[in-house]
N, C-alpha and C. Protein backbone atom coordinates (compact mmCIF):
# COMPACT_ATOMS: atom_id res chain seq x y z
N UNK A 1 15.72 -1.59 -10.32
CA UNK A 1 14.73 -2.62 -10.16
C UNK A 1 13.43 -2.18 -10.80
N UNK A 2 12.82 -3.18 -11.68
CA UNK A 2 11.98 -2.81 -12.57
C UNK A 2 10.87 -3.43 -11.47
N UNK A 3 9.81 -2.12 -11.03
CA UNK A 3 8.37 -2.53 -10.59
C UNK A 3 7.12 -2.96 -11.25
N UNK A 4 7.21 -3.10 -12.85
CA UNK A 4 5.95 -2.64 -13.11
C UNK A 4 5.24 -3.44 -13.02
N UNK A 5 5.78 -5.06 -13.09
CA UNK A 5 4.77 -6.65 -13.06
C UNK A 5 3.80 -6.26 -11.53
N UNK A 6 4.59 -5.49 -11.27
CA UNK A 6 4.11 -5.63 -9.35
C UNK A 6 2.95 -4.39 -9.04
N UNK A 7 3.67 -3.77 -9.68
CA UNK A 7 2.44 -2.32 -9.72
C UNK A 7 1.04 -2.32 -10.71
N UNK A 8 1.09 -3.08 -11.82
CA UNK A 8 0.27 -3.73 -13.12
C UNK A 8 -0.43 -4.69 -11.75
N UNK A 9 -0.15 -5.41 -11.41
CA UNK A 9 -0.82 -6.81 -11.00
C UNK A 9 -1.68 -5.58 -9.73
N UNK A 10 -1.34 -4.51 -8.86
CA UNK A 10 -1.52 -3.85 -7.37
C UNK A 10 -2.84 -2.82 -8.45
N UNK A 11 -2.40 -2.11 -9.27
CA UNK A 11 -3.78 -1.96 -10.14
C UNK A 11 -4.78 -1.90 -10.52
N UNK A 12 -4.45 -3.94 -11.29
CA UNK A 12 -5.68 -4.56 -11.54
C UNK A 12 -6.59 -4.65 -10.25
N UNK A 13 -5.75 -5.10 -8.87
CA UNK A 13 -5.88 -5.25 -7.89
C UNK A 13 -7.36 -4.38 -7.53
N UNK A 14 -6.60 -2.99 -7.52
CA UNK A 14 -7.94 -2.12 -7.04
C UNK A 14 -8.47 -1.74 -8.09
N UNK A 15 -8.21 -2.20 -9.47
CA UNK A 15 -9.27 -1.68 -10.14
C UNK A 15 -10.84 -2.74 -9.84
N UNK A 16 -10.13 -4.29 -9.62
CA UNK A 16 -11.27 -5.16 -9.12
C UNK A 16 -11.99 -4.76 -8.14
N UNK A 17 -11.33 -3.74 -6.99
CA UNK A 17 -12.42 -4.41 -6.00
C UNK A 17 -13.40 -2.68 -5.93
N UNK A 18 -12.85 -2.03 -7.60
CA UNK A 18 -13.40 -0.89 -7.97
C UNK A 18 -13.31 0.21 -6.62
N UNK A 19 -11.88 0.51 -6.17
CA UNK A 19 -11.62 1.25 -5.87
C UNK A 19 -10.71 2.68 -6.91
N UNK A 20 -11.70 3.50 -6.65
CA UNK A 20 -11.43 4.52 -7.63
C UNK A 20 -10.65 6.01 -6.67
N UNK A 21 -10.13 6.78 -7.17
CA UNK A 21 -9.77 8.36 -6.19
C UNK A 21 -8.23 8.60 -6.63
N UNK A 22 -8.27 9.25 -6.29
CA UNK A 22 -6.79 10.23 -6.19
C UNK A 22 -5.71 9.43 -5.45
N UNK A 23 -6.34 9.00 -4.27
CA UNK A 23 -5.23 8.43 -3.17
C UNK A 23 -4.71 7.13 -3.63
N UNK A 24 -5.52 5.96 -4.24
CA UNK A 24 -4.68 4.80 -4.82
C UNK A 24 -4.23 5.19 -6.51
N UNK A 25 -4.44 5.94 -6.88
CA UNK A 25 -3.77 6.24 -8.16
C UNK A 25 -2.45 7.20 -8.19
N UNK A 26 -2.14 8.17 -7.23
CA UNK A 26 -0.87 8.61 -6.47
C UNK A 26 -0.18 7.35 -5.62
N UNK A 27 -0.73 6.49 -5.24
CA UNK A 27 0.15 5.67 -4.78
C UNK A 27 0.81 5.02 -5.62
N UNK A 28 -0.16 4.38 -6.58
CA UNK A 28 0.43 3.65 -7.86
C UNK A 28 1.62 4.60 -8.27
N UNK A 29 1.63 5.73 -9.15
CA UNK A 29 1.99 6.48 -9.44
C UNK A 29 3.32 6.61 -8.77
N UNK A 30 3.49 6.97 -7.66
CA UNK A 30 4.34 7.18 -6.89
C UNK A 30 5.65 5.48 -7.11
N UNK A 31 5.27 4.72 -7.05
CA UNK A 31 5.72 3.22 -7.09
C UNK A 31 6.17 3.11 -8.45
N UNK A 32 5.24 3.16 -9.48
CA UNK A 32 5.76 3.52 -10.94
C UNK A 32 7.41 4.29 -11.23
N UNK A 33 7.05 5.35 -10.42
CA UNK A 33 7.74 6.55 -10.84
C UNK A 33 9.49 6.32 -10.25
N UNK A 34 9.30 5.76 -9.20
CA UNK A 34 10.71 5.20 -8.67
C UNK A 34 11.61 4.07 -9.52
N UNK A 35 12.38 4.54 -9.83
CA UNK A 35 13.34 3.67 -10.04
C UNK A 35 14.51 2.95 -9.33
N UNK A 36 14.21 1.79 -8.99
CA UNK A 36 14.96 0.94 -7.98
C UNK A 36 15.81 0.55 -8.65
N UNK A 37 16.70 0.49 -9.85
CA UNK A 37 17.83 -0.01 -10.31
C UNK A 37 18.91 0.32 -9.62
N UNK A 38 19.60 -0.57 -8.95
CA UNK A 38 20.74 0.58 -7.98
C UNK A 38 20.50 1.07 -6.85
N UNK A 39 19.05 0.44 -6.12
CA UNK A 39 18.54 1.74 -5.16
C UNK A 39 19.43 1.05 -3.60
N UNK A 40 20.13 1.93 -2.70
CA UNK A 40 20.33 1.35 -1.95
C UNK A 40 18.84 0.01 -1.20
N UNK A 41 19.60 -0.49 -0.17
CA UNK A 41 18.34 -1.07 0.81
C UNK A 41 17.80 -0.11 1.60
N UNK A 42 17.54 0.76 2.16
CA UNK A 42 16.82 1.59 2.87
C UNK A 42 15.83 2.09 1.99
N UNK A 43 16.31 2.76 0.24
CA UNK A 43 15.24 2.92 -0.49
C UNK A 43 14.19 1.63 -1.07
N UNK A 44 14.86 0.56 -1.18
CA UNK A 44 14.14 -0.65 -1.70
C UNK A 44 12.78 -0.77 -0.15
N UNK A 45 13.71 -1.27 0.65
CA UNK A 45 12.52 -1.37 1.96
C UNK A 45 11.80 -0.35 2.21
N UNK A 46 12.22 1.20 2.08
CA UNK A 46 10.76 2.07 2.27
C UNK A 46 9.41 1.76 1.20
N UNK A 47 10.27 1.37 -0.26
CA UNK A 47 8.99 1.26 -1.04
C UNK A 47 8.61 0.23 -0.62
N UNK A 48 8.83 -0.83 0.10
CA UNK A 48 8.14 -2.34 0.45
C UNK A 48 7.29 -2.22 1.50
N UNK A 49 7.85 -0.67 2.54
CA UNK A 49 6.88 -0.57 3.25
C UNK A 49 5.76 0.34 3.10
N UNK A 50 6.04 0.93 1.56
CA UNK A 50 5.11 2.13 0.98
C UNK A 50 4.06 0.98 0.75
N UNK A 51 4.43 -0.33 0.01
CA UNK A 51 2.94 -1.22 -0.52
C UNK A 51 2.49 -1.68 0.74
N UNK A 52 3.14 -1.75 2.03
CA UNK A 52 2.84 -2.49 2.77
C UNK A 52 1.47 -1.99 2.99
N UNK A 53 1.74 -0.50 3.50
CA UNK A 53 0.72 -0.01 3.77
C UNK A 53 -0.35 0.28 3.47
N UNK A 54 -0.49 0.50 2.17
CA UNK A 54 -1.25 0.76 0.99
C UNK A 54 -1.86 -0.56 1.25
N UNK A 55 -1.29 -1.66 1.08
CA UNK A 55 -1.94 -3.15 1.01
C UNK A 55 -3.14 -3.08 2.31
N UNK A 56 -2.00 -3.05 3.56
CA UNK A 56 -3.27 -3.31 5.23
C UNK A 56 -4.19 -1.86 4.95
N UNK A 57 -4.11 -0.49 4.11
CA UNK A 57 -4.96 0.52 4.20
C UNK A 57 -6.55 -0.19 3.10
N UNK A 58 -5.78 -0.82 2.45
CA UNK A 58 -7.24 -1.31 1.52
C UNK A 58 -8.01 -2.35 2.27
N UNK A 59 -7.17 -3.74 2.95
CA UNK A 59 -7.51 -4.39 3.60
C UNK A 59 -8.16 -3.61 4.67
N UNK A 60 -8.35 -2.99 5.88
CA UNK A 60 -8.69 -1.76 6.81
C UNK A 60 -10.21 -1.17 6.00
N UNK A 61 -9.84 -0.80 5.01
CA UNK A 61 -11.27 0.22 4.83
C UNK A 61 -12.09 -1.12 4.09
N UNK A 62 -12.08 -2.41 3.72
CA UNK A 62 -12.79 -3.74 2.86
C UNK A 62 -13.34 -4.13 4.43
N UNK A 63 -12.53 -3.93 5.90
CA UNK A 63 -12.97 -4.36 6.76
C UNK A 63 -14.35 -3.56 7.57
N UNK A 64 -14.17 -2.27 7.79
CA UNK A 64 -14.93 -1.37 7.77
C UNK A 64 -16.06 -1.62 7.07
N UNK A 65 -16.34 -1.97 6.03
CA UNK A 65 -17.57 -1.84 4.70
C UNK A 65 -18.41 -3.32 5.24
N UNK A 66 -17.57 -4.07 5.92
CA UNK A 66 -18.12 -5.38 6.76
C UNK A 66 -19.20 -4.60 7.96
N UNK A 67 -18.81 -3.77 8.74
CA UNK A 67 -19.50 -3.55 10.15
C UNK A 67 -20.69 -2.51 9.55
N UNK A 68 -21.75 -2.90 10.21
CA UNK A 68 -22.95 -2.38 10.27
C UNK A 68 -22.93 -0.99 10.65
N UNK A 69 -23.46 -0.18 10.26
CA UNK A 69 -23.63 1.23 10.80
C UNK A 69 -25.04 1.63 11.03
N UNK A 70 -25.75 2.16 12.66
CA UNK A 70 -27.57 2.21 12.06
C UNK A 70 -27.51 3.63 12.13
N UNK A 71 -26.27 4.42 12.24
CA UNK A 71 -26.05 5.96 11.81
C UNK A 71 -25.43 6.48 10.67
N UNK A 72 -25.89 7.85 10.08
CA UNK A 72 -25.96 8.19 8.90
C UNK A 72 -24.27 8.97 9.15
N UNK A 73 -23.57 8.35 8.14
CA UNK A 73 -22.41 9.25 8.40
C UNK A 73 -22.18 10.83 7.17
N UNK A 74 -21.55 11.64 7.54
CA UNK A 74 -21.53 13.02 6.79
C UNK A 74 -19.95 12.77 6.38
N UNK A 75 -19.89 13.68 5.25
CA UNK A 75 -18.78 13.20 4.70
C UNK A 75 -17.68 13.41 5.88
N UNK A 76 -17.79 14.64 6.41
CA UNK A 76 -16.37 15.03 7.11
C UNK A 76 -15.73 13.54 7.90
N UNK A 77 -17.28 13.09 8.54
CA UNK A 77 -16.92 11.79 9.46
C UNK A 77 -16.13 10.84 8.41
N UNK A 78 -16.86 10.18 7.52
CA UNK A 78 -15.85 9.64 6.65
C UNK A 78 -14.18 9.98 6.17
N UNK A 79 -13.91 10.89 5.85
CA UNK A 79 -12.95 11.80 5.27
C UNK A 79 -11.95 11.45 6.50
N UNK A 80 -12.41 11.74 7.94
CA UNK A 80 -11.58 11.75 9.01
C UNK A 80 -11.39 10.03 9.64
N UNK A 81 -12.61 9.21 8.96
CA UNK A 81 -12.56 7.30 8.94
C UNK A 81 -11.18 7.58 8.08
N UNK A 82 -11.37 7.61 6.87
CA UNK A 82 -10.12 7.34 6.03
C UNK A 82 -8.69 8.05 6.35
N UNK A 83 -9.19 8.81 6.69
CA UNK A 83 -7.43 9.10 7.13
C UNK A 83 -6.67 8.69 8.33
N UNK A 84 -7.92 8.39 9.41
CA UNK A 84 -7.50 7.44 10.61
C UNK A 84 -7.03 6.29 10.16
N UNK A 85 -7.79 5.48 9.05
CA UNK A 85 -6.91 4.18 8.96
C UNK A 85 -5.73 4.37 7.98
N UNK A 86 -5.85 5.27 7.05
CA UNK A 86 -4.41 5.64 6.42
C UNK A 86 -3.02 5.54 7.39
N UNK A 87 -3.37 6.32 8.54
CA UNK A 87 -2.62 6.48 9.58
C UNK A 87 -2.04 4.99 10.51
N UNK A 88 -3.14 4.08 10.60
CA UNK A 88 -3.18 2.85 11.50
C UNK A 88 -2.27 2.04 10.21
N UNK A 89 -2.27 2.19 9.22
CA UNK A 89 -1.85 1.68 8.31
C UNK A 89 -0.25 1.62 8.18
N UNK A 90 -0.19 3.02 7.95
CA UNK A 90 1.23 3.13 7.66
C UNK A 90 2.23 3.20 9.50
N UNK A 91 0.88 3.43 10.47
CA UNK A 91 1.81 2.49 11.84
C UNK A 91 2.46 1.56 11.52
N UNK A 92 1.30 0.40 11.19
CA UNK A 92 1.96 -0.73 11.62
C UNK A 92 2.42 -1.28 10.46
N UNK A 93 3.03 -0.73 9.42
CA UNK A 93 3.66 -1.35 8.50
C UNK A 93 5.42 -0.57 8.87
N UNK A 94 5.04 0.71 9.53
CA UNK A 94 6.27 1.04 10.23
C UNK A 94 6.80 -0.01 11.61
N UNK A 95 5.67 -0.36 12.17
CA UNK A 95 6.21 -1.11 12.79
C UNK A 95 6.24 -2.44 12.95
N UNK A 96 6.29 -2.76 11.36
CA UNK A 96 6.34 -4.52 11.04
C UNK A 96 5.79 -5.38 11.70
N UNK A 97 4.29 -4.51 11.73
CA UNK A 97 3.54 -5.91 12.24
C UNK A 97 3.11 -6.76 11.47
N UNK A 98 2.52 -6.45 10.52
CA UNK A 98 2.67 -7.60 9.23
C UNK A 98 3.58 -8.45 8.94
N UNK A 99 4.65 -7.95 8.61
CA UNK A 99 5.90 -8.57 7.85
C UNK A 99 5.76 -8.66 6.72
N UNK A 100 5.07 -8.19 5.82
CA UNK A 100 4.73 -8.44 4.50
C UNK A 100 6.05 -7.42 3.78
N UNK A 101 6.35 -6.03 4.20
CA UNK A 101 7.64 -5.49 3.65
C UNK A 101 9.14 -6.17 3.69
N UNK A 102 9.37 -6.62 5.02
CA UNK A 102 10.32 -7.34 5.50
C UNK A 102 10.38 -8.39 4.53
N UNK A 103 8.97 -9.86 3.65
CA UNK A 103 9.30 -10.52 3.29
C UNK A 103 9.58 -10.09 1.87
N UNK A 104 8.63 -8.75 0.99
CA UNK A 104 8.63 -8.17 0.00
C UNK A 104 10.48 -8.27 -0.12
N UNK A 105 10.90 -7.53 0.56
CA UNK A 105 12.54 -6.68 0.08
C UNK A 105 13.08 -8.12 0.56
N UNK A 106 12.89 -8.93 1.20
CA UNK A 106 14.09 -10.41 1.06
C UNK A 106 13.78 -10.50 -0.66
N UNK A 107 12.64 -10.76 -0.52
CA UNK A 107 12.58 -11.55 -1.82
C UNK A 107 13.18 -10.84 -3.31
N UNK A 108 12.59 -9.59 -3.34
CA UNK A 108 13.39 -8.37 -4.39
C UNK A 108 15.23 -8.63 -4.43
N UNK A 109 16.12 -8.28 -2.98
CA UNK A 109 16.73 -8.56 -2.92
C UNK A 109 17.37 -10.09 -3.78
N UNK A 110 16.52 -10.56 -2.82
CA UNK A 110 17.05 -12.27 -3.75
C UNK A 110 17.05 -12.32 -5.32
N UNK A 111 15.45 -11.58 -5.70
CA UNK A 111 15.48 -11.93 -7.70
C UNK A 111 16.39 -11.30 -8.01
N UNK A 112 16.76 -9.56 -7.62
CA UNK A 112 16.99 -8.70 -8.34
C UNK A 112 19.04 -8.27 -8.26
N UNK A 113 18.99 -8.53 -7.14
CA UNK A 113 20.29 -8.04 -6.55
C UNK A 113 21.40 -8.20 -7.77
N UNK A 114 22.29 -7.49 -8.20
CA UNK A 114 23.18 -7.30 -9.30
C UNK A 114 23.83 -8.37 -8.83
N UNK A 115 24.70 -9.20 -10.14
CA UNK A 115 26.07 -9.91 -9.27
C UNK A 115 26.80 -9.86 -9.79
């Protein structure tokens, strides 16, 4: 299964909302690098729940940048913000609270599935 329309479009994505670092360019990367041709379903749905997360982790820290702060934060505090919601992230995409993976891999399934 060819990702790249999906990973190209996830990208542009954060290149818009000019998110820059290591951590969404290893993710990309990581998604790129897999090749789903053939992949059982357990590998197709982990990567659906790899974007899932990635997706509610960007959504999560866009929400954050909303709430007011009248204290000065130091990096460590930050460093330990972002990896808390990294974490809240890839919870609940483990535990399909979204559904956004669940509908991702129907739909893959449906375009892609050999016949």
């Amino acid at each position: 299964m060819d990702l790249s329309g999906l990973t190209s479009v996830y990208s542009q994505y954060t290149d818009a909302l000019g998110v820059k670092g290591s951590a969404s360019s290893e993710k990309i990367s990581s998604l790129q690098q897999k090749n789903l041709k053939g992949a059982s379903d357990e590998e197709l749905l982990e990567v659906c729940k790899e974007f899932e997360a990635y997706f509610m982790e960007m959504m999560m820290k866009e929400m954050v940048k909303t709430v007011g702060s009248d204290e000065e934060s130091s990096a460590l505090v930050d460093y330990f913000k972002d990896s808390a919601i990294t974490d809240l992230a890839k919870q609940a995409s483990d535990q399909n609270q979204l559904g956004l993976a669940q509908q991702l891999y129907e739909q893959m399934k449906r375009n892609y599935s050999p016949e």
